[in-house]
N, C-alpha and C. Protein backbone atom coordinates (compact mmCIF):
# COMPACT_ATOMS: atom_id res chain seq x y z
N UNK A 1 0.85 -1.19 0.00
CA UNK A 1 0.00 0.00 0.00
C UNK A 1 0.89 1.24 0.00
N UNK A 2 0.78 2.10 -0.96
CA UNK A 2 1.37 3.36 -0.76
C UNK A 2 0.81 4.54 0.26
N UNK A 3 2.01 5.17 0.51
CA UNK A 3 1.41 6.47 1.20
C UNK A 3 0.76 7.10 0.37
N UNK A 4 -0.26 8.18 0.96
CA UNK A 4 -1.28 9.08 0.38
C UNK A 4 0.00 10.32 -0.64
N UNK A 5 0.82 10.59 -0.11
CA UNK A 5 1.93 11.32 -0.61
C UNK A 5 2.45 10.82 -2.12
N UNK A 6 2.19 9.82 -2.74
CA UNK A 6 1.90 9.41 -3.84
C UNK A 6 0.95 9.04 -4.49
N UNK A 7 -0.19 9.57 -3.97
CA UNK A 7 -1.76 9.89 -4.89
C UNK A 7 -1.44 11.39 -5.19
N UNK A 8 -0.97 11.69 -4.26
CA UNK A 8 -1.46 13.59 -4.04
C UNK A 8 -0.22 13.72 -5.45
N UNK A 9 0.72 13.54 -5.25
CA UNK A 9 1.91 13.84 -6.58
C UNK A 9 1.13 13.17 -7.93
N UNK A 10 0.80 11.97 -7.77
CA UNK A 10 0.08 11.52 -9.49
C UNK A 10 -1.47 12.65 -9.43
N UNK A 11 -1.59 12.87 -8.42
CA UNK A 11 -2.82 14.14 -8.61
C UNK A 11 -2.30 15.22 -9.61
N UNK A 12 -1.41 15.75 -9.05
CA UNK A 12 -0.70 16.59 -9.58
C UNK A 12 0.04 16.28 -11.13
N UNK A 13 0.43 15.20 -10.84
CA UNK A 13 0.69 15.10 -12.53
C UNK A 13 0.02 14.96 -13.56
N UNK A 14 -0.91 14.43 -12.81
CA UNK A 14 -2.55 14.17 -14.00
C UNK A 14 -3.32 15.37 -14.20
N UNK A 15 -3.15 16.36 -13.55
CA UNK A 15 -3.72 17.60 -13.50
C UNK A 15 -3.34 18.10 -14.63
N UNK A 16 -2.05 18.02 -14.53
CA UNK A 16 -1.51 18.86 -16.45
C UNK A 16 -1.79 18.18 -17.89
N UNK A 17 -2.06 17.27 -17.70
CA UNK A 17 -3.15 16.59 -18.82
C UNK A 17 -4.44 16.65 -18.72
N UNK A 18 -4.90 16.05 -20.23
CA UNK A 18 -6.43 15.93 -20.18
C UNK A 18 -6.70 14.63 -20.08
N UNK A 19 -7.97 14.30 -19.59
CA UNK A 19 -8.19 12.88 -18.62
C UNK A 19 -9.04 12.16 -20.10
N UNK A 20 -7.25 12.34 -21.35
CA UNK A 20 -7.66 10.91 -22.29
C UNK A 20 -6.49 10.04 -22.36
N UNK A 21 -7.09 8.63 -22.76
CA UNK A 21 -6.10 7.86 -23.01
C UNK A 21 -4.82 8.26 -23.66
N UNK A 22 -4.73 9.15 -24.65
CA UNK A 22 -3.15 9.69 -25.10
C UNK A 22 -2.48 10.26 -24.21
N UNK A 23 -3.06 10.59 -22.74
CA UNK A 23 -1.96 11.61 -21.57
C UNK A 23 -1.43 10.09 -20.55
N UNK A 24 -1.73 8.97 -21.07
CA UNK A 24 -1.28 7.57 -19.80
C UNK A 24 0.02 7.64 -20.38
N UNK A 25 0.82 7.85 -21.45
CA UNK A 25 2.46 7.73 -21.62
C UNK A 25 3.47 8.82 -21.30
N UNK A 26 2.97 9.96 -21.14
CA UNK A 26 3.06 11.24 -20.42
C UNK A 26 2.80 11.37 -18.83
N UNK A 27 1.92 10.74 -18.56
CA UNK A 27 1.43 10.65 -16.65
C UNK A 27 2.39 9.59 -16.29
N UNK A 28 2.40 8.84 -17.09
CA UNK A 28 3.77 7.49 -16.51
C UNK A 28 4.81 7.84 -16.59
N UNK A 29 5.53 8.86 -17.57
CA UNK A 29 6.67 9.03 -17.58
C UNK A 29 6.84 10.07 -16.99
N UNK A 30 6.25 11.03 -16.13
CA UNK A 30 6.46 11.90 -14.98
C UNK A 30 6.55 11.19 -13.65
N UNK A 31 5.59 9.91 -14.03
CA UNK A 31 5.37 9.20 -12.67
C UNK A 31 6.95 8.67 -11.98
N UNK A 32 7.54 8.10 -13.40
CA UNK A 32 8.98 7.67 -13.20
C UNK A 32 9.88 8.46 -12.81
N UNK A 33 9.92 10.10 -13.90
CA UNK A 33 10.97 10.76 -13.34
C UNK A 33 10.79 11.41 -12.23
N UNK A 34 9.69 11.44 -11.08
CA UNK A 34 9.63 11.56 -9.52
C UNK A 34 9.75 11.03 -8.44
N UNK A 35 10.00 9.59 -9.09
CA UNK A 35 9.94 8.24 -8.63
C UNK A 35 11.18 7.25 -9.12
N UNK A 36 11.54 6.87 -9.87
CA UNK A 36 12.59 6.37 -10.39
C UNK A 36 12.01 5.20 -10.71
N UNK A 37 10.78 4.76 -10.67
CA UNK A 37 9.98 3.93 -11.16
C UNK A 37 8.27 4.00 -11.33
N UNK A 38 7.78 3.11 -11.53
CA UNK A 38 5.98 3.53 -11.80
C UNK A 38 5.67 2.32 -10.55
N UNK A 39 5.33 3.24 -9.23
CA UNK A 39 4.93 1.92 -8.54
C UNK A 39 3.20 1.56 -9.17
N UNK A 40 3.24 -0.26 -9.18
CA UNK A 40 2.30 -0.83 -9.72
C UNK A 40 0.78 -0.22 -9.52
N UNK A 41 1.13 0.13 -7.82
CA UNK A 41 -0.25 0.71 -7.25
C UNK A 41 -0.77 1.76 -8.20
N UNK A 42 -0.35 2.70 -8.67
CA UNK A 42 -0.81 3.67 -9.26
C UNK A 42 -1.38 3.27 -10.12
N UNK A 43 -1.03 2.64 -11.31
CA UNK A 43 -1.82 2.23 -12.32
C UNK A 43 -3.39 2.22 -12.13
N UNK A 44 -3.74 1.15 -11.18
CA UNK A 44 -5.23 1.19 -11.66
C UNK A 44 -5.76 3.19 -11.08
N UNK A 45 -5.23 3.88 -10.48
CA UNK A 45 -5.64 5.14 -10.12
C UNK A 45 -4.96 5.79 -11.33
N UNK A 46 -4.17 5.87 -12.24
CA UNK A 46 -4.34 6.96 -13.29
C UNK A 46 -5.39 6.07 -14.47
N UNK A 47 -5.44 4.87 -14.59
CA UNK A 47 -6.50 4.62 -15.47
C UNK A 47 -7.65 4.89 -15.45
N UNK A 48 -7.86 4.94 -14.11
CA UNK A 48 -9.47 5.16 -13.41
C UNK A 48 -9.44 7.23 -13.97
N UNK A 49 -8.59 7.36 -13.66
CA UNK A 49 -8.91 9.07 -13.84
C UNK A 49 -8.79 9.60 -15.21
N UNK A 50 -8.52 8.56 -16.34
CA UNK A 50 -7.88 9.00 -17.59
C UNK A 50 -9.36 8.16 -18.23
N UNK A 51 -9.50 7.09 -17.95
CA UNK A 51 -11.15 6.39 -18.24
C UNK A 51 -10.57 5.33 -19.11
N UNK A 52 -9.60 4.63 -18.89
CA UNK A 52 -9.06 3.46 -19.40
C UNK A 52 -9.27 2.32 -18.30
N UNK A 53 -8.89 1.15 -18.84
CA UNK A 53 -8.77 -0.26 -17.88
C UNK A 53 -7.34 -0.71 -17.57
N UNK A 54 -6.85 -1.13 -16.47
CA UNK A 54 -6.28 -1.48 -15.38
C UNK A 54 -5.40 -2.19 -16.37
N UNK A 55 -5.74 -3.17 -17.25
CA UNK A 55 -5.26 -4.03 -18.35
C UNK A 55 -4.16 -3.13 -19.39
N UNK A 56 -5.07 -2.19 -19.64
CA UNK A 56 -4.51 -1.17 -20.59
C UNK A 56 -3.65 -0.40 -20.29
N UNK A 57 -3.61 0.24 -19.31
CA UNK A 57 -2.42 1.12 -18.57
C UNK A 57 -1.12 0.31 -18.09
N UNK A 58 -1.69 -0.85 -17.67
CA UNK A 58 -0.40 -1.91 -17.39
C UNK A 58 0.14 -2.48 -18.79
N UNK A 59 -0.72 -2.96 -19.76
CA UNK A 59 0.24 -3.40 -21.30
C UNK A 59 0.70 -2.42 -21.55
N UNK A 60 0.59 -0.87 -21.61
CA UNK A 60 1.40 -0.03 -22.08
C UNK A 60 2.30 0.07 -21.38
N UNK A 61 2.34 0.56 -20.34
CA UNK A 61 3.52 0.73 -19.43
C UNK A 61 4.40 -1.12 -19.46
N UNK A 62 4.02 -1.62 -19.36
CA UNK A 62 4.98 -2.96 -19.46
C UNK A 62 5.41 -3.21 -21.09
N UNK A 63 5.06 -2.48 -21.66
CA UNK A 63 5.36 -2.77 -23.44
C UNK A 63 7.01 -1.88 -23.75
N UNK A 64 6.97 -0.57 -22.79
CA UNK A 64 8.22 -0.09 -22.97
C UNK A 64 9.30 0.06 -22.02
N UNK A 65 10.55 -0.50 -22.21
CA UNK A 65 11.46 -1.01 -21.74
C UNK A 65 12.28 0.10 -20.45
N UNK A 66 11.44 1.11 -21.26
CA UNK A 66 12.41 2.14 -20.26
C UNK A 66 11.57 2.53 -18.88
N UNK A 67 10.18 1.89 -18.53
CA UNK A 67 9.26 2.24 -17.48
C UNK A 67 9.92 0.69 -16.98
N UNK A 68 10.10 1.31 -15.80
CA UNK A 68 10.26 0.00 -14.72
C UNK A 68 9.09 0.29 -13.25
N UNK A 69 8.76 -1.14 -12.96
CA UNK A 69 7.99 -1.07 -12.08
C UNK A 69 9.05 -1.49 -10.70
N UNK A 70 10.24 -1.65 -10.61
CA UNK A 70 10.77 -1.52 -9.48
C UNK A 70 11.45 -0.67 -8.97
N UNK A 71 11.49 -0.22 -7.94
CA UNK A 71 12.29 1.41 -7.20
C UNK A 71 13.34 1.12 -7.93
N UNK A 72 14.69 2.13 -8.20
CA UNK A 72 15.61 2.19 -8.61
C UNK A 72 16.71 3.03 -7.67
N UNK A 73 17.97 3.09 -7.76
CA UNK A 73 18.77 3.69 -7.21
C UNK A 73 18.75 5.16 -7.38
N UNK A 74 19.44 6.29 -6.60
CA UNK A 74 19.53 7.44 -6.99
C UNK A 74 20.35 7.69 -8.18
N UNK A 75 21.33 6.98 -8.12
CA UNK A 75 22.10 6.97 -9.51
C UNK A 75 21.89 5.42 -10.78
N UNK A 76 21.25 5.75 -11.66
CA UNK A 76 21.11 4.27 -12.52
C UNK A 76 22.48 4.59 -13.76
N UNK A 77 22.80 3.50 -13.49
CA UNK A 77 24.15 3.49 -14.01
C UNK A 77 23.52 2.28 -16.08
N UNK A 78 23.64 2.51 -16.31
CA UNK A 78 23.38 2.29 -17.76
C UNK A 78 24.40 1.40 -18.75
N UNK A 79 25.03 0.18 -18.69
CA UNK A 79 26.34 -0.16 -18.84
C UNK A 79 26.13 -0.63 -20.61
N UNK A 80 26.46 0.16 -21.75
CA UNK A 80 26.36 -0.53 -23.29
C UNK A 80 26.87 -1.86 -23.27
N UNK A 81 26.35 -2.39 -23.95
CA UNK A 81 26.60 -4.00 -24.23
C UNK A 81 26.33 -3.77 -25.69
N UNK A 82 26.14 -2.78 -26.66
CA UNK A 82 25.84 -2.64 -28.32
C UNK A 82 27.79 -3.68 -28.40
N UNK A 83 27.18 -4.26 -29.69
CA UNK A 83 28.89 -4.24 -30.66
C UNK A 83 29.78 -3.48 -30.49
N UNK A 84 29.58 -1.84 -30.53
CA UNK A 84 31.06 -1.69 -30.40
C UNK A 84 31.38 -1.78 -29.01
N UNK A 85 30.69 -1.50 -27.87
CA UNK A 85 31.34 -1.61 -26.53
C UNK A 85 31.80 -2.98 -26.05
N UNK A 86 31.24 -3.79 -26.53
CA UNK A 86 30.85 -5.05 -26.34
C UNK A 86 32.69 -5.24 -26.81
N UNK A 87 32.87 -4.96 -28.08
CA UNK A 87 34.33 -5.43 -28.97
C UNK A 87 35.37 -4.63 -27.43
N UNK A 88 34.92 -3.45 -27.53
CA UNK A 88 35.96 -3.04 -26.20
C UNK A 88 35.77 -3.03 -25.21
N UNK A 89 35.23 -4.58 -24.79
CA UNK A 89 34.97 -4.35 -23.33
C UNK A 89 34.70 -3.84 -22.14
N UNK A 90 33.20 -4.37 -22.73
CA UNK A 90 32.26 -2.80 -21.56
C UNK A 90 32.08 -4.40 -20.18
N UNK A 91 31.95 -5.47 -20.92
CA UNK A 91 31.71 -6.81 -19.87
C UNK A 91 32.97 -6.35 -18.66
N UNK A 92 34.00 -6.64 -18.93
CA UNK A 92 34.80 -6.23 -17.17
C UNK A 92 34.49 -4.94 -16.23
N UNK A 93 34.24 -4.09 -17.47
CA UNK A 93 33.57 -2.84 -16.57
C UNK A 93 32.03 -3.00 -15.95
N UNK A 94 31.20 -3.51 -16.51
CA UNK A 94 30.07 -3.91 -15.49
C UNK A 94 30.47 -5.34 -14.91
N UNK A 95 31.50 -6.13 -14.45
CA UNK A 95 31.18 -6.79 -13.67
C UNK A 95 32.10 -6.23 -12.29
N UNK A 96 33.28 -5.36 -12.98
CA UNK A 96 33.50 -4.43 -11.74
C UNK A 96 32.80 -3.70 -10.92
N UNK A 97 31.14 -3.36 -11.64
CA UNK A 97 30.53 -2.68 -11.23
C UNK A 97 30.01 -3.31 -9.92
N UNK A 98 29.25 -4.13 -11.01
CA UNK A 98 28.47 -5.36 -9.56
C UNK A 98 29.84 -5.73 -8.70
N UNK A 99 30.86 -6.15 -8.82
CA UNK A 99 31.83 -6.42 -7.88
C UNK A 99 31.88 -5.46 -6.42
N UNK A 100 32.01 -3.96 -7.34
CA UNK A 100 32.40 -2.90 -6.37
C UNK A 100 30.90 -2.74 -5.11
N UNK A 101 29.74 -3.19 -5.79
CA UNK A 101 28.56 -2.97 -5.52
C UNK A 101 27.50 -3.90 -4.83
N UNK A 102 28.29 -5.15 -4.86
CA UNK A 102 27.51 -6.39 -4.40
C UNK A 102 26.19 -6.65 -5.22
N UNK A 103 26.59 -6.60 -6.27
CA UNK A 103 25.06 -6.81 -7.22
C UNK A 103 25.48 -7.86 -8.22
N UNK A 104 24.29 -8.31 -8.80
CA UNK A 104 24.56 -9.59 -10.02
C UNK A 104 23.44 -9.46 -11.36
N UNK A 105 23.66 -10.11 -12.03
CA UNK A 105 22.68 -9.97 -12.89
C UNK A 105 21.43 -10.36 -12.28
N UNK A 106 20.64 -10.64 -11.00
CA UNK A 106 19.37 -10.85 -10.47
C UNK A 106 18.92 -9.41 -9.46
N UNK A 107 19.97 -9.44 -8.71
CA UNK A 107 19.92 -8.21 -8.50
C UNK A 107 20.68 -7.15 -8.35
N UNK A 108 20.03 -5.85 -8.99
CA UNK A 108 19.92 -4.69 -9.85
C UNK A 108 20.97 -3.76 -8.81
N UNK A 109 19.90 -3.11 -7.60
CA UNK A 109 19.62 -1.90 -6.98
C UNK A 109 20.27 -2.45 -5.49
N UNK A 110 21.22 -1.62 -4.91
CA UNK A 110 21.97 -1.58 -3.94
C UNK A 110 20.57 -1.53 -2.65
N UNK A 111 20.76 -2.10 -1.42
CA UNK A 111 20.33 -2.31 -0.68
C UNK A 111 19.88 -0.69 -0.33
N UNK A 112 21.01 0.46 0.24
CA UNK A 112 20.79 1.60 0.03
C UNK A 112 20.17 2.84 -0.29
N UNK A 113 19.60 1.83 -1.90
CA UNK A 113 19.05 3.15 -2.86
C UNK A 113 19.65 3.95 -3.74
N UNK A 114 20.86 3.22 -3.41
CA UNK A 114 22.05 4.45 -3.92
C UNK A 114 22.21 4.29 -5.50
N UNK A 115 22.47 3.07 -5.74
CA UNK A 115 22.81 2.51 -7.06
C UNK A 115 22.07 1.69 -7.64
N UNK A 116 21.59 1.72 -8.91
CA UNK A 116 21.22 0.69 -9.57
C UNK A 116 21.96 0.34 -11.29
N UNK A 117 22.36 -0.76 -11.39
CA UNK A 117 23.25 -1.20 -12.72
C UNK A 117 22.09 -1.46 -13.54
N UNK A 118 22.21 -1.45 -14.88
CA UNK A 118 21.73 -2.18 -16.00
C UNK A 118 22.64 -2.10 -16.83
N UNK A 119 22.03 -3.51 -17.34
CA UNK A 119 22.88 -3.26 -19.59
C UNK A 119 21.77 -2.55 -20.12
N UNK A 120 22.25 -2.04 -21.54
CA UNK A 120 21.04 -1.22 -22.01
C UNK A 120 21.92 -1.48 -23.62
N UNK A 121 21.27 -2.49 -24.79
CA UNK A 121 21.56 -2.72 -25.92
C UNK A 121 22.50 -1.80 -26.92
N UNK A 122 22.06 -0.34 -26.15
CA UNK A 122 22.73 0.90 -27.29
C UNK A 122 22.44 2.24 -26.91
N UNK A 123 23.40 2.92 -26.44
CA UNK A 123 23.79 4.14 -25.52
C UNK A 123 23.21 5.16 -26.99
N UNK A 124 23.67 4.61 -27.99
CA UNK A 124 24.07 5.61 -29.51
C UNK A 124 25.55 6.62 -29.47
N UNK A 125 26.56 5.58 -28.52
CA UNK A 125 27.42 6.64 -28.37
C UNK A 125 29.09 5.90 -28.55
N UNK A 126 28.86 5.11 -29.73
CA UNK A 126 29.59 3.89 -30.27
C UNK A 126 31.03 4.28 -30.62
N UNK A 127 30.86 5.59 -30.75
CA UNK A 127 32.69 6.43 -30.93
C UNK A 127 32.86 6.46 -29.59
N UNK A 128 32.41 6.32 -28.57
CA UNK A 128 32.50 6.53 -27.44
C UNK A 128 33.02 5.08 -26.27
N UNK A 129 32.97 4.02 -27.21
CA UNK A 129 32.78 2.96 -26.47
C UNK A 129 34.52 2.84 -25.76
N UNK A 130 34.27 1.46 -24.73
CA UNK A 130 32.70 0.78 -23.96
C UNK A 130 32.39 2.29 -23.09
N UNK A 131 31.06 2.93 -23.30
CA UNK A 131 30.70 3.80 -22.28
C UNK A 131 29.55 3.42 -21.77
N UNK A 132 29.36 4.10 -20.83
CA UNK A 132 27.90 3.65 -19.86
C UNK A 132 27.54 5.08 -19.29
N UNK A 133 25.81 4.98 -18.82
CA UNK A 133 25.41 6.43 -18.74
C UNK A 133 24.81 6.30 -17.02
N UNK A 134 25.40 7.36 -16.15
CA UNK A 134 25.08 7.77 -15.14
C UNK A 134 23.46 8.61 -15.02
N UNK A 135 22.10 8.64 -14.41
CA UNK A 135 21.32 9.11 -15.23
C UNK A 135 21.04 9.46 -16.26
N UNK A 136 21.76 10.61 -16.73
CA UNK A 136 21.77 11.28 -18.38
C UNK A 136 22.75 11.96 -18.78
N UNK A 137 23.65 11.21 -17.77
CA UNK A 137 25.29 11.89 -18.47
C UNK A 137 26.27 10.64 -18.92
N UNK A 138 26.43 10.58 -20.07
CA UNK A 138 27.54 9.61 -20.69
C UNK A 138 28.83 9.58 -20.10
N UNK A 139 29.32 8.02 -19.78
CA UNK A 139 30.39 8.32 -19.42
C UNK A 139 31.44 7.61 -20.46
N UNK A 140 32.60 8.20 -21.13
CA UNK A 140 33.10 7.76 -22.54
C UNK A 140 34.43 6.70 -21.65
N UNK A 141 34.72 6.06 -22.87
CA UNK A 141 35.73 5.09 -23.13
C UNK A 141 36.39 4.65 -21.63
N UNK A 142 35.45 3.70 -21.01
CA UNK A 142 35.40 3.22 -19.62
C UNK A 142 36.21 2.01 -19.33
N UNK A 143 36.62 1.60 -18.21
CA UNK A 143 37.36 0.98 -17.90
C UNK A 143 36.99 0.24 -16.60
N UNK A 144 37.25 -0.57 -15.98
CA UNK A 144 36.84 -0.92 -14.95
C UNK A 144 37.57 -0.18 -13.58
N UNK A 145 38.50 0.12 -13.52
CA UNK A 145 39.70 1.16 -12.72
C UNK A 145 38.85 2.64 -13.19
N UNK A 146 38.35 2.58 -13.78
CA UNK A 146 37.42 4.45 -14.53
C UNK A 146 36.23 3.74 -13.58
N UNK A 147 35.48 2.65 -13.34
CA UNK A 147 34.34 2.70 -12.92
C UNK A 147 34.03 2.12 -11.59
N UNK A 148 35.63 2.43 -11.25
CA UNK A 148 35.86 1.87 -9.38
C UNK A 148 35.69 3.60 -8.77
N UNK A 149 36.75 4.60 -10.32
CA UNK A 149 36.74 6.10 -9.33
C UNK A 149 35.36 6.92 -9.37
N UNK A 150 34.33 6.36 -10.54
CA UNK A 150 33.36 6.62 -10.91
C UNK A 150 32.31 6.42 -9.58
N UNK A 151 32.67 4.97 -9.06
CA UNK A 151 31.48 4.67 -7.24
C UNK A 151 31.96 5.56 -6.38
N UNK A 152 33.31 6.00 -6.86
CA UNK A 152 33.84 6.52 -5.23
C UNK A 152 33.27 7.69 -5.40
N UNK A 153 33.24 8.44 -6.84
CA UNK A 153 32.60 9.95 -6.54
C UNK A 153 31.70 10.07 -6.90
N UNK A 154 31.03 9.21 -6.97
CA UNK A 154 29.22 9.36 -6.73
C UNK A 154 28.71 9.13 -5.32
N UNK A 155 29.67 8.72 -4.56
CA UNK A 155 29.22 8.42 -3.78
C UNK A 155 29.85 9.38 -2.70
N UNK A 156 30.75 10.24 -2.85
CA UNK A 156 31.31 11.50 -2.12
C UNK A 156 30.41 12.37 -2.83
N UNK A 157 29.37 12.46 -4.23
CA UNK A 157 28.34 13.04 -4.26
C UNK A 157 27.15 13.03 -3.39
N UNK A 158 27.33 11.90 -3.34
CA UNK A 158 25.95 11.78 -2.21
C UNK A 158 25.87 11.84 -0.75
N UNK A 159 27.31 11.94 -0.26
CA UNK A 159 27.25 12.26 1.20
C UNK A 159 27.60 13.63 0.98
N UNK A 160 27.81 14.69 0.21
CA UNK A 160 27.55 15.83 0.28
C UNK A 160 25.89 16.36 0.26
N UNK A 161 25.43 15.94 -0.44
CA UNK A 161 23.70 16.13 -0.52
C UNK A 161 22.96 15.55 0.29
């Protein structure tokens, strides 16, 4: 069960749309960037207010790859696995990741909150490789020793804030 503190915010986000089915990929993807995910609960409450079914708001939102229904870290770390990173070894740099991080390919998101890893097929930043993206900042031609100093100062980011 969620707190009321996440009705009152999807209140608010649904407010800036109009209550039709074309504003559910727009209300979800605010829902995420306030949230770092779409918790499940919401769904049937923006369908109900947009005049869609419970069915429908969930196949859409589960149809695109970039809505996740599980919390995520403050920082989602984004690791390319495309061909070219792949040729220059982006694999030792994400398993340094999970190494540095106690994570595996089952699970994602640091106990914390702090961090969460993924692969992601194609950054589009292939002159760049192996790079991987920190929210929405690219990080170029990575290394696993680049993505040990990369935890340490995200994470002297975050005990400053």
């Amino acid at each position: 069960m969620l707190e009321q503190s996440f009705y009152t915010k999807a209140d608010e986000i649904m407010n800036k749309y109009p209550a039709q089915e074309r504003s559910l990929i727009p209300i979800i993807h605010e829902v995420q960037e306030t949230y770092n995910y779409v918790p499940l609960e919401l769904l049937p409450y923006i369908a109900k207010h947009i005049g869609i079914t419970e069915t429908k708001a969930y196949s859409v939102a589960s149809f695109y790859e970039r809505f996740s229904f599980e919390p995520k870290g403050k920082y989602i770390i984004r690791v390319c696995d495309g061909t070219a990173c792949h040729v220059r070894q982006s694999l030792p740099v994400l398993e340094r990741l999970r190494s540095e991080l106690g994570l595996s390919d089952k699970k994602h998101t640091t106990d914390d909150m702090l961090f969460t890893v993924e692969t992601v097929s194609c950054l589009g930043a292939c002159s760049l490789a192996p790079a991987l993206m920190v929210n929405d900042h690219v990080h170029p031609a990575m290394t696993p020793d680049k993505a040990t100093s990369l935890i340490k100062d995200l994470r002297e980011e975050a005990a400053k804030s």
